[in-house]
N, C-alpha and C. Protein backbone atom coordinates (compact mmCIF):
# COMPACT_ATOMS: atom_id res chain seq x y z
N UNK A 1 -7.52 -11.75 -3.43
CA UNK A 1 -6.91 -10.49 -3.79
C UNK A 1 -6.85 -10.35 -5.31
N UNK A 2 -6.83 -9.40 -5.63
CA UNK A 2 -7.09 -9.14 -6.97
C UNK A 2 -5.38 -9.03 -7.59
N UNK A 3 -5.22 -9.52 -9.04
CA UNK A 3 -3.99 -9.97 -10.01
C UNK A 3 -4.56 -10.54 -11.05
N UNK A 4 -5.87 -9.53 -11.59
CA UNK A 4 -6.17 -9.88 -12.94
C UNK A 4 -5.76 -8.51 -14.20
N UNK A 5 -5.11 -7.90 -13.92
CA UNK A 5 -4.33 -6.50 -14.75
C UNK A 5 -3.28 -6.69 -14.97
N UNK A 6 -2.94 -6.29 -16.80
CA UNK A 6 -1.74 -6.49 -17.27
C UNK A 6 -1.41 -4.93 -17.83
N UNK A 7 -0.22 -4.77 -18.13
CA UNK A 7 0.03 -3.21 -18.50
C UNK A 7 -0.96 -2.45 -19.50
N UNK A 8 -0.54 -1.35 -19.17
CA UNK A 8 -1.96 -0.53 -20.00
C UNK A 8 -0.72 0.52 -21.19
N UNK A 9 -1.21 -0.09 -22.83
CA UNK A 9 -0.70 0.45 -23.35
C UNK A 9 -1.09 1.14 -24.56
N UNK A 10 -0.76 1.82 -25.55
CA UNK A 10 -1.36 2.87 -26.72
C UNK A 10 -1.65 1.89 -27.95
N UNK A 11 -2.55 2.20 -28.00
CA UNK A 11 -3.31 1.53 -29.03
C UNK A 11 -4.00 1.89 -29.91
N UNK A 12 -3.95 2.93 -30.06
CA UNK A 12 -4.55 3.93 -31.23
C UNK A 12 -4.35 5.33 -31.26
N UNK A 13 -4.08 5.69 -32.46
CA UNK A 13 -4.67 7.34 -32.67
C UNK A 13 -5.71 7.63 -33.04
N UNK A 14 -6.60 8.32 -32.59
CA UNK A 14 -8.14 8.72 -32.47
C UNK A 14 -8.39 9.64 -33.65
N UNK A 15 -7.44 10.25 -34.16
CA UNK A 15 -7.37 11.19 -35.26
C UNK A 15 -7.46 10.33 -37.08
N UNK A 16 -7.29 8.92 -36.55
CA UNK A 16 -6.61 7.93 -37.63
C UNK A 16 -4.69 8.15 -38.02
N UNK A 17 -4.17 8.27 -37.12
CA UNK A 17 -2.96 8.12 -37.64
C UNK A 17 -2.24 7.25 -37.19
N UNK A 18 -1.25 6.59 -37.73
CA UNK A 18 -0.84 5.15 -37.50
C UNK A 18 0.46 4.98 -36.15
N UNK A 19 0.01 6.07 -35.77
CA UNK A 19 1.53 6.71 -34.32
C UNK A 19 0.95 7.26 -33.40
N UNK A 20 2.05 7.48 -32.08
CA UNK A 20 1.17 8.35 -31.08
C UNK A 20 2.54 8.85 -30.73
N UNK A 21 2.48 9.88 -30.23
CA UNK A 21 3.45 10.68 -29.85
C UNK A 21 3.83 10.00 -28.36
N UNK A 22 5.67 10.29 -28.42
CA UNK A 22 6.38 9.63 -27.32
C UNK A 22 7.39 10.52 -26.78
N UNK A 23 7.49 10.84 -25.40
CA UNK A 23 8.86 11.55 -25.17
C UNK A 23 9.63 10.73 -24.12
N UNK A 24 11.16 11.31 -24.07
CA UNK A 24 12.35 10.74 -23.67
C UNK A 24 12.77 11.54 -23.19
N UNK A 25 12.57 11.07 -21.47
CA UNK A 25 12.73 12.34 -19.91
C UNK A 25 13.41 11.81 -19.13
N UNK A 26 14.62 12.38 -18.29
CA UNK A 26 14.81 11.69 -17.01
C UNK A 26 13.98 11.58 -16.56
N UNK A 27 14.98 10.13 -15.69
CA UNK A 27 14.53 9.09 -14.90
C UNK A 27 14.84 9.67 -13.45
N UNK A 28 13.41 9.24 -12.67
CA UNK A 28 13.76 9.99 -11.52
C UNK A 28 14.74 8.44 -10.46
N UNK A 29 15.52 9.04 -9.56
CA UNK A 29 15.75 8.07 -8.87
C UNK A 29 15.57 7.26 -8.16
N UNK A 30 15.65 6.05 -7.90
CA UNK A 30 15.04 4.73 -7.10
C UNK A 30 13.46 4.33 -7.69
N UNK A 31 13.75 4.44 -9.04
CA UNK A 31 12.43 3.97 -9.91
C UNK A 31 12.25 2.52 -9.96
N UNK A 32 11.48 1.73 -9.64
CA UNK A 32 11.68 0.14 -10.38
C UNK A 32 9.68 0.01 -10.75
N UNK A 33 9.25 0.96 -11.59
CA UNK A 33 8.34 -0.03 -11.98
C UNK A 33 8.25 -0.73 -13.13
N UNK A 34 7.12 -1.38 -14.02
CA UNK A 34 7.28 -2.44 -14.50
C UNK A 34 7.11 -0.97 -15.96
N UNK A 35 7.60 -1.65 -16.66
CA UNK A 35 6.72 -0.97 -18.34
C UNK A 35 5.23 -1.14 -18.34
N UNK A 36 4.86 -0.23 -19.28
CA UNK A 36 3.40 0.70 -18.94
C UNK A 36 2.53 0.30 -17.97
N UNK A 37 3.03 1.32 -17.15
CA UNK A 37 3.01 1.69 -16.22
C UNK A 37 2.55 3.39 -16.52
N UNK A 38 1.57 4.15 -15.59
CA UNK A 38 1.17 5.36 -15.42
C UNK A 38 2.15 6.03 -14.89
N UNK A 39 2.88 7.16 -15.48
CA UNK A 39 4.19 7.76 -14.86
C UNK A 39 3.64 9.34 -15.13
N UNK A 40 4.40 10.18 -13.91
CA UNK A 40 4.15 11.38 -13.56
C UNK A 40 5.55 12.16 -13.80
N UNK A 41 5.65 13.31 -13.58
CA UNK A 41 7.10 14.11 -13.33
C UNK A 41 7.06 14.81 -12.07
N UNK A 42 8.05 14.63 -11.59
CA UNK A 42 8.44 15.15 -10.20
C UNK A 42 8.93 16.84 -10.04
N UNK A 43 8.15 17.30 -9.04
CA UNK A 43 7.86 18.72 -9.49
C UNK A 43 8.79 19.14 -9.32
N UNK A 44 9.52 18.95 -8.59
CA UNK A 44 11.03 19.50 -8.16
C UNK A 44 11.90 19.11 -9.12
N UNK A 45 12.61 18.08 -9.37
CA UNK A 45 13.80 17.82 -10.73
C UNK A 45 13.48 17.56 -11.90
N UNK A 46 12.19 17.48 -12.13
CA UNK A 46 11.72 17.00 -13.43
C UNK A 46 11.96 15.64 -14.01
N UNK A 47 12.02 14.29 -13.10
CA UNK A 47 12.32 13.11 -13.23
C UNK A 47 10.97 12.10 -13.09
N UNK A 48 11.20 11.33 -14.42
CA UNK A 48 10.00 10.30 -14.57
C UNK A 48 10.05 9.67 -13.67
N UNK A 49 8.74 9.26 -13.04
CA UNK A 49 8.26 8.27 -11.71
C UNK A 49 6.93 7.69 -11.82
N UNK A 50 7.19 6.76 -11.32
CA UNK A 50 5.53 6.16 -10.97
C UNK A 50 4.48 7.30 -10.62
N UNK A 51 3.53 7.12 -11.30
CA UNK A 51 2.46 8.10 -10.49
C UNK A 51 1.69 7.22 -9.47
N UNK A 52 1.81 8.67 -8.24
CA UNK A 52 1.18 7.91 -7.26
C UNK A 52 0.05 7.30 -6.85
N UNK A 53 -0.75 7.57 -8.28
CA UNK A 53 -2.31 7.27 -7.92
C UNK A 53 -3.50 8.04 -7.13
N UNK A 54 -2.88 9.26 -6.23
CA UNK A 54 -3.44 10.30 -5.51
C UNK A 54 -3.34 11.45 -6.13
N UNK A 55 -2.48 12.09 -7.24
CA UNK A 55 -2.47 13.42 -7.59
C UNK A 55 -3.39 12.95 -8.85
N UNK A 56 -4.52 14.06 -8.97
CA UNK A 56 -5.41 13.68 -9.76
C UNK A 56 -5.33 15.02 -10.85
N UNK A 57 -4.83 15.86 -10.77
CA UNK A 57 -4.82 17.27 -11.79
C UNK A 57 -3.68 17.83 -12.14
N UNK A 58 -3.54 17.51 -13.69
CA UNK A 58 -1.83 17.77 -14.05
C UNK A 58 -1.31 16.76 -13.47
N UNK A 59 -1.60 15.64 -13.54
CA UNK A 59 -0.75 14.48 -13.09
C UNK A 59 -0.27 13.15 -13.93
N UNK A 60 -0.79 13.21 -14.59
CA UNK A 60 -0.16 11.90 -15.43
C UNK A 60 0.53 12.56 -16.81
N UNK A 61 1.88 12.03 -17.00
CA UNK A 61 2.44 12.35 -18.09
C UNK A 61 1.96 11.47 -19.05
N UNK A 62 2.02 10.23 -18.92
CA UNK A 62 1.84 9.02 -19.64
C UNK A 62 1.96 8.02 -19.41
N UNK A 63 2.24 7.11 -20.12
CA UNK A 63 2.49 5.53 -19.69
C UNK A 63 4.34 4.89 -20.59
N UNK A 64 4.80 4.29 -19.25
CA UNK A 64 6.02 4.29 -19.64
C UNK A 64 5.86 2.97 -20.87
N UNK A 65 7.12 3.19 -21.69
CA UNK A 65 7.52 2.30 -22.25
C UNK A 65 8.32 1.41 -22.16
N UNK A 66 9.22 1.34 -21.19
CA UNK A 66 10.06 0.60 -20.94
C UNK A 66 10.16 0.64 -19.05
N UNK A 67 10.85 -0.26 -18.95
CA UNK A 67 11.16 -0.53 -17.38
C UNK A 67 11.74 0.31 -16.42
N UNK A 68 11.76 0.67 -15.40
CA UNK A 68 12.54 1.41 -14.94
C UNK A 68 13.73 1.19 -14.38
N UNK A 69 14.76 1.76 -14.09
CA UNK A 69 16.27 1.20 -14.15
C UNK A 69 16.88 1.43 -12.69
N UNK A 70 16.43 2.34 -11.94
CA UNK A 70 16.56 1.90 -10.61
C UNK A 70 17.86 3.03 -9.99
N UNK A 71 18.24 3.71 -11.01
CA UNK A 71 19.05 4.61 -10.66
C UNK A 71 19.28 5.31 -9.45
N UNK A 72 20.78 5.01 -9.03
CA UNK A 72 21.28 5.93 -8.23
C UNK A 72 21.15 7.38 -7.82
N UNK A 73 20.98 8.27 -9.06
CA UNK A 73 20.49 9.81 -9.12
C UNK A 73 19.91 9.69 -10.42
N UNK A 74 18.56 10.89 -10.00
CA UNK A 74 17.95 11.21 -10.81
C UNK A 74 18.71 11.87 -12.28
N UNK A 75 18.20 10.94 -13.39
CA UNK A 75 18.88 10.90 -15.15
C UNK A 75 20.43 11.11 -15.04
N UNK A 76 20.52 9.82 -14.00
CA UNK A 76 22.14 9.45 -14.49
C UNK A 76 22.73 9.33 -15.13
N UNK A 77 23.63 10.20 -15.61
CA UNK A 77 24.64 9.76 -17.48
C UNK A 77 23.57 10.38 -18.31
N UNK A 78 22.59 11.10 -18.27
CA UNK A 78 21.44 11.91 -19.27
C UNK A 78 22.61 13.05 -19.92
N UNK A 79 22.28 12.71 -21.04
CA UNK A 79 23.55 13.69 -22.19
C UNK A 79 22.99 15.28 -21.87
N UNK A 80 24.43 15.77 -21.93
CA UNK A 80 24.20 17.69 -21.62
C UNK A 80 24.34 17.73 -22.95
N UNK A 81 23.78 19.19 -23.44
CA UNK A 81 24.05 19.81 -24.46
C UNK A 81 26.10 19.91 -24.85
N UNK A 82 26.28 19.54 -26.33
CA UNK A 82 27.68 19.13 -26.81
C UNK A 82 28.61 18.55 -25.69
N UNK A 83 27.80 17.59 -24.86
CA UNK A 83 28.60 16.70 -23.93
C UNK A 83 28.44 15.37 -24.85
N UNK A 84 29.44 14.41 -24.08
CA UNK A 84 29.31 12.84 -25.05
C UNK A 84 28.26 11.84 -23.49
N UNK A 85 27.64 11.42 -23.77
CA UNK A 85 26.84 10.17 -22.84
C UNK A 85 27.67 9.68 -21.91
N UNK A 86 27.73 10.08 -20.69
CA UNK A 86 28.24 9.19 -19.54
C UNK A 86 26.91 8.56 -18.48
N UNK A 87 26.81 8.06 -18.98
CA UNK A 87 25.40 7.38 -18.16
C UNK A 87 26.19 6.04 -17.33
N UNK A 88 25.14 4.98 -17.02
CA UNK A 88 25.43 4.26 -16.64
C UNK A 88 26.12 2.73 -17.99
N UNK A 89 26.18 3.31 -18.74
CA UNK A 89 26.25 2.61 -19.88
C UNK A 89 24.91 0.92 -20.20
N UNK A 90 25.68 -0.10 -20.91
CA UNK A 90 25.07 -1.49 -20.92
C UNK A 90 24.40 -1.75 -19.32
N UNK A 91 22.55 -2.08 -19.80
CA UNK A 91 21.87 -2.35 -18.64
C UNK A 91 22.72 -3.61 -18.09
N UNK A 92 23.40 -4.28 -18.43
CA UNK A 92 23.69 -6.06 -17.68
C UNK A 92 25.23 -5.44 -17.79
N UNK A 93 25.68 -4.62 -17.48
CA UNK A 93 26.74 -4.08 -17.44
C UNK A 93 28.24 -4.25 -18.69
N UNK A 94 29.46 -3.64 -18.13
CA UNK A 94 30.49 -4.31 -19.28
C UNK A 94 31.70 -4.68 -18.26
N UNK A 95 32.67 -5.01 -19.33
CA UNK A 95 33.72 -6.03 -18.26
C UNK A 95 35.05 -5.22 -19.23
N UNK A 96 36.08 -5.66 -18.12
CA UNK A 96 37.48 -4.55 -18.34
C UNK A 96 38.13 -5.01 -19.92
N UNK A 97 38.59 -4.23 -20.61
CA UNK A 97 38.97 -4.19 -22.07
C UNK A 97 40.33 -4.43 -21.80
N UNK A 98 41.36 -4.01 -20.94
CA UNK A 98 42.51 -4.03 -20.28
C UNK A 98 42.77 -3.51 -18.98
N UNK A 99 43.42 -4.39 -18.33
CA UNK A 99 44.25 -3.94 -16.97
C UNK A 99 44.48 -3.20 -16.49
N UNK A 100 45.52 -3.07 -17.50
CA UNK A 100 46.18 -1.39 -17.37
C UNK A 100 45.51 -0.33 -17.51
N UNK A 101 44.12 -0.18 -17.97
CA UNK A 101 43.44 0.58 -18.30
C UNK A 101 41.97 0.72 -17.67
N UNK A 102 42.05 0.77 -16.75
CA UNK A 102 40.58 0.60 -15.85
C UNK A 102 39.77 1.19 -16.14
N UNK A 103 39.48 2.35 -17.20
CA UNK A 103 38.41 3.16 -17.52
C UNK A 103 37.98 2.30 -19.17
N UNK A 104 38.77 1.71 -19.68
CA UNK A 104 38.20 1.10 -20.98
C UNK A 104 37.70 0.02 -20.49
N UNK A 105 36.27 -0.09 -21.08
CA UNK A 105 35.14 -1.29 -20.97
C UNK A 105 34.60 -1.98 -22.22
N UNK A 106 34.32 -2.95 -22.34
CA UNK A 106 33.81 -3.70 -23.24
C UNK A 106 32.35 -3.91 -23.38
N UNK A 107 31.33 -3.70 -23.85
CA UNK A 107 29.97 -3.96 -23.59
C UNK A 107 29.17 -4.94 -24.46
N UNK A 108 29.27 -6.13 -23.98
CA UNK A 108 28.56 -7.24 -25.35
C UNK A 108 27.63 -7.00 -26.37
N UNK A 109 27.75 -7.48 -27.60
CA UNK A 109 27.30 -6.57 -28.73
C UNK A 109 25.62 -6.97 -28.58
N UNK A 110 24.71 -5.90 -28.85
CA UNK A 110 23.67 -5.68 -28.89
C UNK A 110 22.97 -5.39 -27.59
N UNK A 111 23.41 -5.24 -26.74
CA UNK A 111 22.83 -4.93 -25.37
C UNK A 111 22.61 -3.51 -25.50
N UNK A 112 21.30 -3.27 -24.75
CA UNK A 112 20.78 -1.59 -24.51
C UNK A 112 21.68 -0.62 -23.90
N UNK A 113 21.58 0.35 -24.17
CA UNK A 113 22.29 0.93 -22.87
C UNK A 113 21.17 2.04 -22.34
N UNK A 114 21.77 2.28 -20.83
CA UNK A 114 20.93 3.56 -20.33
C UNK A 114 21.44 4.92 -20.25
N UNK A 115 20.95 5.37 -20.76
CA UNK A 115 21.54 7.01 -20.42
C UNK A 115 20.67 7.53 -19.60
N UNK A 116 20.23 7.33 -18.80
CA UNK A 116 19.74 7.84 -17.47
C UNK A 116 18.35 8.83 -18.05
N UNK A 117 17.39 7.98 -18.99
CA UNK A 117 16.61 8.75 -19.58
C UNK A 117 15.15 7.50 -20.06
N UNK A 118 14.48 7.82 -19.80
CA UNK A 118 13.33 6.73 -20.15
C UNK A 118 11.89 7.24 -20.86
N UNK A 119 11.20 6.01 -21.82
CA UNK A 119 10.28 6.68 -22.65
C UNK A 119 9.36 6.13 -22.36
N UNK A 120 8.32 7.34 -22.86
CA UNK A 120 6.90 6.90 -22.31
C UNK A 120 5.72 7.32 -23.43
N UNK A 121 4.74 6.86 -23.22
CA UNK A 121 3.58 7.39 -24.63
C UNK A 121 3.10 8.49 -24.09
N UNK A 122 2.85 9.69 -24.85
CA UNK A 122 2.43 11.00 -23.56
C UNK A 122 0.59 10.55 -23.52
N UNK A 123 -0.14 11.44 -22.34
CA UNK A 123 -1.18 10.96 -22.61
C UNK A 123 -1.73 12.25 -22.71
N UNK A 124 -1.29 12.70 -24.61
CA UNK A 124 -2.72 13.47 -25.39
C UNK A 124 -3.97 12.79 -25.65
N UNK A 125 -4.69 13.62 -25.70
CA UNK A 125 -6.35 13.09 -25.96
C UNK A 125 -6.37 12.79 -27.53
N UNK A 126 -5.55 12.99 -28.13
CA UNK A 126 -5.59 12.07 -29.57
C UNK A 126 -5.30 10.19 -29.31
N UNK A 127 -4.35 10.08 -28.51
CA UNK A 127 -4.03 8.68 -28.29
C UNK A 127 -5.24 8.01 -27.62
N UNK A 128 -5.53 7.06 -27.68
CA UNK A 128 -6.48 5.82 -27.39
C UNK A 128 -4.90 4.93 -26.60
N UNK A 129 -5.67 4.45 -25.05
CA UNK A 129 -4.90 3.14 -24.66
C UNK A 129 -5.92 2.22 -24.07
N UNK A 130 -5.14 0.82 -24.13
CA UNK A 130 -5.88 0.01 -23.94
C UNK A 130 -5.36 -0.64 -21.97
N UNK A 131 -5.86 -1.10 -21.40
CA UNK A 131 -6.23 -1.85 -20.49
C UNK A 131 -7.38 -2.42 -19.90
N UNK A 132 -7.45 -3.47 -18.82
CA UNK A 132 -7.99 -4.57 -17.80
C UNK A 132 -9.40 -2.98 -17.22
N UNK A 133 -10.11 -3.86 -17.11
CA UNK A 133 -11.26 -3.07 -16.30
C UNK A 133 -12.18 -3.82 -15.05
N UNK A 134 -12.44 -3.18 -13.86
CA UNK A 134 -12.32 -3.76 -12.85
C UNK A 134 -13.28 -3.00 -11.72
N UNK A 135 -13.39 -3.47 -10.73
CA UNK A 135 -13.96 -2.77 -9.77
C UNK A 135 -13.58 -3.15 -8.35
N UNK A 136 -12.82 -2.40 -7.51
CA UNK A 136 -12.60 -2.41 -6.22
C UNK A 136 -11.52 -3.58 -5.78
N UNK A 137 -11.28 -4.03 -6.74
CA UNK A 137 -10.13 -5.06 -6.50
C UNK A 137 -10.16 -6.43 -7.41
N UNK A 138 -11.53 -6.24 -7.85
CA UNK A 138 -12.19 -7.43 -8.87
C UNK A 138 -12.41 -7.20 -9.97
N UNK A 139 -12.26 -8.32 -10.93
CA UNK A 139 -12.58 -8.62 -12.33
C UNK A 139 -13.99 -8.40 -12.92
N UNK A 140 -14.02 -7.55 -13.75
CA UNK A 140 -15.68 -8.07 -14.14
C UNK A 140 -15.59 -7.64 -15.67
N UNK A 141 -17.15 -7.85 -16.48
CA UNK A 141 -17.36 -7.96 -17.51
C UNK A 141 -17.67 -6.57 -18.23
N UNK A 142 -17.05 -6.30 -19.44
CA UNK A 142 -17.51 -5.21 -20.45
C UNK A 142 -18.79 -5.18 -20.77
N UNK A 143 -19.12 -3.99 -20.82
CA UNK A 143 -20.36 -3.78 -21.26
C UNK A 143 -20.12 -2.28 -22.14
N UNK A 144 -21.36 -2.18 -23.15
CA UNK A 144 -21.66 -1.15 -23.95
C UNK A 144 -21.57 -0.10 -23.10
N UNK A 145 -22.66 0.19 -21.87
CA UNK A 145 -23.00 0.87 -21.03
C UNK A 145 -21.78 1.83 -20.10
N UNK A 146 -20.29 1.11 -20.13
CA UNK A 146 -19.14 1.99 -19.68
C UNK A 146 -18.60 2.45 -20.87
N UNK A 147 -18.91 2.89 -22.41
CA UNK A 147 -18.01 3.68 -22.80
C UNK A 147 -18.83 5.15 -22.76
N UNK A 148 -17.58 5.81 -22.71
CA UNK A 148 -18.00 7.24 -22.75
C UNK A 148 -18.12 8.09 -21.04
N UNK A 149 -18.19 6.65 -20.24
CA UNK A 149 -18.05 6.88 -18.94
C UNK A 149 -16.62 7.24 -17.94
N UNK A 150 -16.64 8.18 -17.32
CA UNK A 150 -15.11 8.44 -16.78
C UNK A 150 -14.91 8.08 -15.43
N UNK A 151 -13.55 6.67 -15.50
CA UNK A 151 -13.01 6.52 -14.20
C UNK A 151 -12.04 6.35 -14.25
N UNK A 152 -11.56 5.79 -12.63
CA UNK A 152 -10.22 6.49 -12.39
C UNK A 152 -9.40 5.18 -12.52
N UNK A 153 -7.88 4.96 -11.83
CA UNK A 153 -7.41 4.35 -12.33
C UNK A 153 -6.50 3.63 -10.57
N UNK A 154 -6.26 2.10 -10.92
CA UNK A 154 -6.36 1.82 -9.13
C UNK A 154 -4.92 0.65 -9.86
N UNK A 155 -3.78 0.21 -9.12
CA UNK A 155 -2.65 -0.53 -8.90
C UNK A 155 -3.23 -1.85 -8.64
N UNK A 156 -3.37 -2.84 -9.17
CA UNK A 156 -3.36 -4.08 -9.16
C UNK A 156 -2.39 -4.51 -8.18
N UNK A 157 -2.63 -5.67 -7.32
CA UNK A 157 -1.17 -6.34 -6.46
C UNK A 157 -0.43 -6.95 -7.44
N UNK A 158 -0.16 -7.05 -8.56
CA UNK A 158 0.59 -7.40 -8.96
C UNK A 158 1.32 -6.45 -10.22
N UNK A 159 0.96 -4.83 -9.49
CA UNK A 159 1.89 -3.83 -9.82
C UNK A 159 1.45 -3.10 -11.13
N UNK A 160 0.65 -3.93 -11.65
CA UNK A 160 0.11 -3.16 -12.75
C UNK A 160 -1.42 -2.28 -12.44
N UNK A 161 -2.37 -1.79 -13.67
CA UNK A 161 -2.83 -0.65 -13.13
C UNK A 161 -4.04 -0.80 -14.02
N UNK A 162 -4.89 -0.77 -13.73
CA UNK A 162 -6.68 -1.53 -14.47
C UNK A 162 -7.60 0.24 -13.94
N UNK A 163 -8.57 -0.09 -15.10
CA UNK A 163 -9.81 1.05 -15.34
C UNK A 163 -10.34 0.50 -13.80
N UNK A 164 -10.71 1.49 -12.59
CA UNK A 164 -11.57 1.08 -11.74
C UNK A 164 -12.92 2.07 -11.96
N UNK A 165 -13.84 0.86 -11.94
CA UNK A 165 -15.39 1.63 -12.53
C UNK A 165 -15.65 1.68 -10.64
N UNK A 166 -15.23 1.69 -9.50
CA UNK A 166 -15.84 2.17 -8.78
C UNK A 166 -14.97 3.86 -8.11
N UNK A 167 -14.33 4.44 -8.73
CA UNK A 167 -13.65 5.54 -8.94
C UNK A 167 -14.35 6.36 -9.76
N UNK A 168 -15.34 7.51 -9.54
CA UNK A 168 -15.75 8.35 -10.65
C UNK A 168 -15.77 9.77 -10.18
N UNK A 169 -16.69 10.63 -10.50
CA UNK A 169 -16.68 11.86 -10.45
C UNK A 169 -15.12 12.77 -10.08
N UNK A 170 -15.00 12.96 -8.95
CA UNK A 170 -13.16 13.70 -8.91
C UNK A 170 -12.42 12.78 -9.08
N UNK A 171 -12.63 11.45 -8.56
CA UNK A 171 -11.49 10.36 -8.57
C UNK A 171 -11.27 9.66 -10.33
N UNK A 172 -12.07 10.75 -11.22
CA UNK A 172 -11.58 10.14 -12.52
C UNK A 172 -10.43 10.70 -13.06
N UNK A 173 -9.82 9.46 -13.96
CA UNK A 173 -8.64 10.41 -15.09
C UNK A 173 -8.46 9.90 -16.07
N UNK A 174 -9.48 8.40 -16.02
CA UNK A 174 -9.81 8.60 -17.91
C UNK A 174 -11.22 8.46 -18.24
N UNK A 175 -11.28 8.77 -19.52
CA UNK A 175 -12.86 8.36 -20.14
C UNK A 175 -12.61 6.94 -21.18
N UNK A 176 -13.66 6.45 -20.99
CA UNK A 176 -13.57 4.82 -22.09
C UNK A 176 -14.23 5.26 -22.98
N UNK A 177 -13.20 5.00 -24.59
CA UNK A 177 -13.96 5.39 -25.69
C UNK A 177 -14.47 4.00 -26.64
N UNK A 178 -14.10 3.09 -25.70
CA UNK A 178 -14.51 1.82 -26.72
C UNK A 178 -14.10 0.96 -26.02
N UNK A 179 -14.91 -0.02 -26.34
CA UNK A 179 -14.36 -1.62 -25.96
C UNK A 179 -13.49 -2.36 -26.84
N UNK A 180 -12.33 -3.60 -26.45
CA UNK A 180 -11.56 -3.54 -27.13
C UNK A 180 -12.37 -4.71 -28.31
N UNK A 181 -12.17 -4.39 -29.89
CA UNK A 181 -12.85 -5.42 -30.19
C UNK A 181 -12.04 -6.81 -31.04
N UNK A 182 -11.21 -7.04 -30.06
CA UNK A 182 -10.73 -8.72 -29.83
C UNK A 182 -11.55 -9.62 -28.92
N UNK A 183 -12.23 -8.38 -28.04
CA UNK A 183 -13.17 -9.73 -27.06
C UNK A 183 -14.61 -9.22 -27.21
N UNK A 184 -15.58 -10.28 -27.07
CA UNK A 184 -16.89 -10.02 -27.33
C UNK A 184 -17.19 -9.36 -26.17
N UNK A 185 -18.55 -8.05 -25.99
CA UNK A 185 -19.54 -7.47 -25.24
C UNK A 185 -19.57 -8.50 -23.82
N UNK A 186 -19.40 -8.22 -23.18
CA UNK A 186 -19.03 -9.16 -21.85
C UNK A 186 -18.50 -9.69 -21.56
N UNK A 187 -17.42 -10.35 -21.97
CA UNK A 187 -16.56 -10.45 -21.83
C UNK A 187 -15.72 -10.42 -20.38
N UNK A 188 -15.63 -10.98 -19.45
CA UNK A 188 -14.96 -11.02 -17.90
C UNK A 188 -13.53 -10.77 -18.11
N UNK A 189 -12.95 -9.70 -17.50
CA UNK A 189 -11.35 -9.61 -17.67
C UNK A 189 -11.48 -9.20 -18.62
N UNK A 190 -12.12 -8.67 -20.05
CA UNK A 190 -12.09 -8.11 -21.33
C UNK A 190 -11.03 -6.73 -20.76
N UNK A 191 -10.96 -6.08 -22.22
CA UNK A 191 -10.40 -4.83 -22.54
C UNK A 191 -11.09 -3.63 -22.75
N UNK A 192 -10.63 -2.59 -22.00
CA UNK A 192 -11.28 -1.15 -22.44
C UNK A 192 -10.47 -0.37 -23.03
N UNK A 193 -11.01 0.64 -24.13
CA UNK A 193 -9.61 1.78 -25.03
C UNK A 193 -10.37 2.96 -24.10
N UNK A 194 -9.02 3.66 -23.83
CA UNK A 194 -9.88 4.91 -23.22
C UNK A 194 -8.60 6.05 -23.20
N UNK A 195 -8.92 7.52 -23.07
CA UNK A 195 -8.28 8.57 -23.22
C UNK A 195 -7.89 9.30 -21.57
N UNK A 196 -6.87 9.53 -21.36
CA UNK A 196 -6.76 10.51 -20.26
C UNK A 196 -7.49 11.64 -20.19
N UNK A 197 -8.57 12.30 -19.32
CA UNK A 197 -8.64 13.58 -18.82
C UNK A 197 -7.81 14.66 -19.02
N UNK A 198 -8.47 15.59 -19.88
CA UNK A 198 -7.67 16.70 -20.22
C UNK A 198 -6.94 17.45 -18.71
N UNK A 199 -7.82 17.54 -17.86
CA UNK A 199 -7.38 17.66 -16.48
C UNK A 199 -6.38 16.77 -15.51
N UNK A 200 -6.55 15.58 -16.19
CA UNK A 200 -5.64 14.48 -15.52
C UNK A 200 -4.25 14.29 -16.08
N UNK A 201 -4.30 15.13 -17.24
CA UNK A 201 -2.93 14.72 -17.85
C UNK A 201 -1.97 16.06 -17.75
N UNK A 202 -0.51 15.22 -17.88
CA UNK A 202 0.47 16.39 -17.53
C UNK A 202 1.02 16.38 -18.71
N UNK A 203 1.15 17.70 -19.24
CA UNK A 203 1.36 17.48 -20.83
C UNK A 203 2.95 19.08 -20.56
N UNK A 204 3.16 19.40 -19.56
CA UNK A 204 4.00 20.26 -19.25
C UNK A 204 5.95 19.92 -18.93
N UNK A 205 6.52 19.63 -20.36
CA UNK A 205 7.80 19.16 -20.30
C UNK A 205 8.86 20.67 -20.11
């Protein structure tokens, strides 16, 4: 079984600029995937989720940046306009400040907190990302011959998400604009940089 794909993440601006644009969306509920990860928005509440790998047009927002938190309701504690943050507060939680006071909490210093909101790299066609490239469940080698070529994109069993070169024509949603060059031209398990499909991407917040 195939568990040769590791997260697929931004690795360039194609324009030359030293950034890529990122937004910060609810979280849809009962999320747990891993960070970058391919995430969609849910047409109904507008909450970040795994993309399912089947919606192929207007479907990918981007690739998350961080983990998903597993929330109870969709962008729990997500700040309203001149409201203060009631989210779920510290991810590893906090512990009682006083007794008498059951709503004051303590939250150990430097821990994250969640506000029921999670970030992701959007996927404009200026950004370049990098991931694992593969075919049908297997590992194989870079070549010159796949850049510029468009395929689609398939879930590894071990949750992450690799270029599949046997996915093309409708089943694409990115194009490879380069090989990555940390590993030489053949490279087995090497790296591909490649752009989302102007068609494949959901660029509608």
């Amino acid at each position: 079984m195939a568990n040769f794909s590791g997260g697929i993440e931004p690795v360039g601006n194609l324009g030359g600029a030293v950034s890529f644009p990122s937004q910060y969306l609810i979280e849809e509920a009962a999320q747990t995937f891993f960070a970058l990860t391919p995430v969609m928005i849910n047409a109904t509440d507008g909450g970040i989720q795994a993309w399912d790998g089947t919606t192929l047009t207007n479907a990918i927002a981007g690739f998350s940046l961080a983990v998903a938190s597993n929330l109870a309701t969709t962008g729990a504690g997500a700040p309203q306009g001149l409201t203060p943050v009631l989210g779920p507060g510290s991810v590893i939680g906090s512990y009682p400040a006083n007794p008498n006071q059951p709503l004051a909490v303590i939250t150990p210093p430097g821990v994250p907190f969640n506000d029921g909101r999670i970030l992701f790299a959007v996927a404009v066609q200026s950004t370049a990302f990098v991931g694992n490239i593969g075919t049908t469940g297997s590992v194989i080698a870079t070549s010159n011959a796949q850049v510029g070529v468009k395929y689609g994109l398939t879930k590894d069993t071990n949750g992450y998400w690799y270029v599949d070169t046997a996915k093309t024509g409708g089943n694409a949603v990115v194009e490879i604009v380069k090989l990555d060059p940390r590993y030489a031209v053949g490279t087995v398990g090497g790296l591909v940089w490649f752009t989302v499909l102007p068609a494949a991407a959901s660029l509608q917040y």
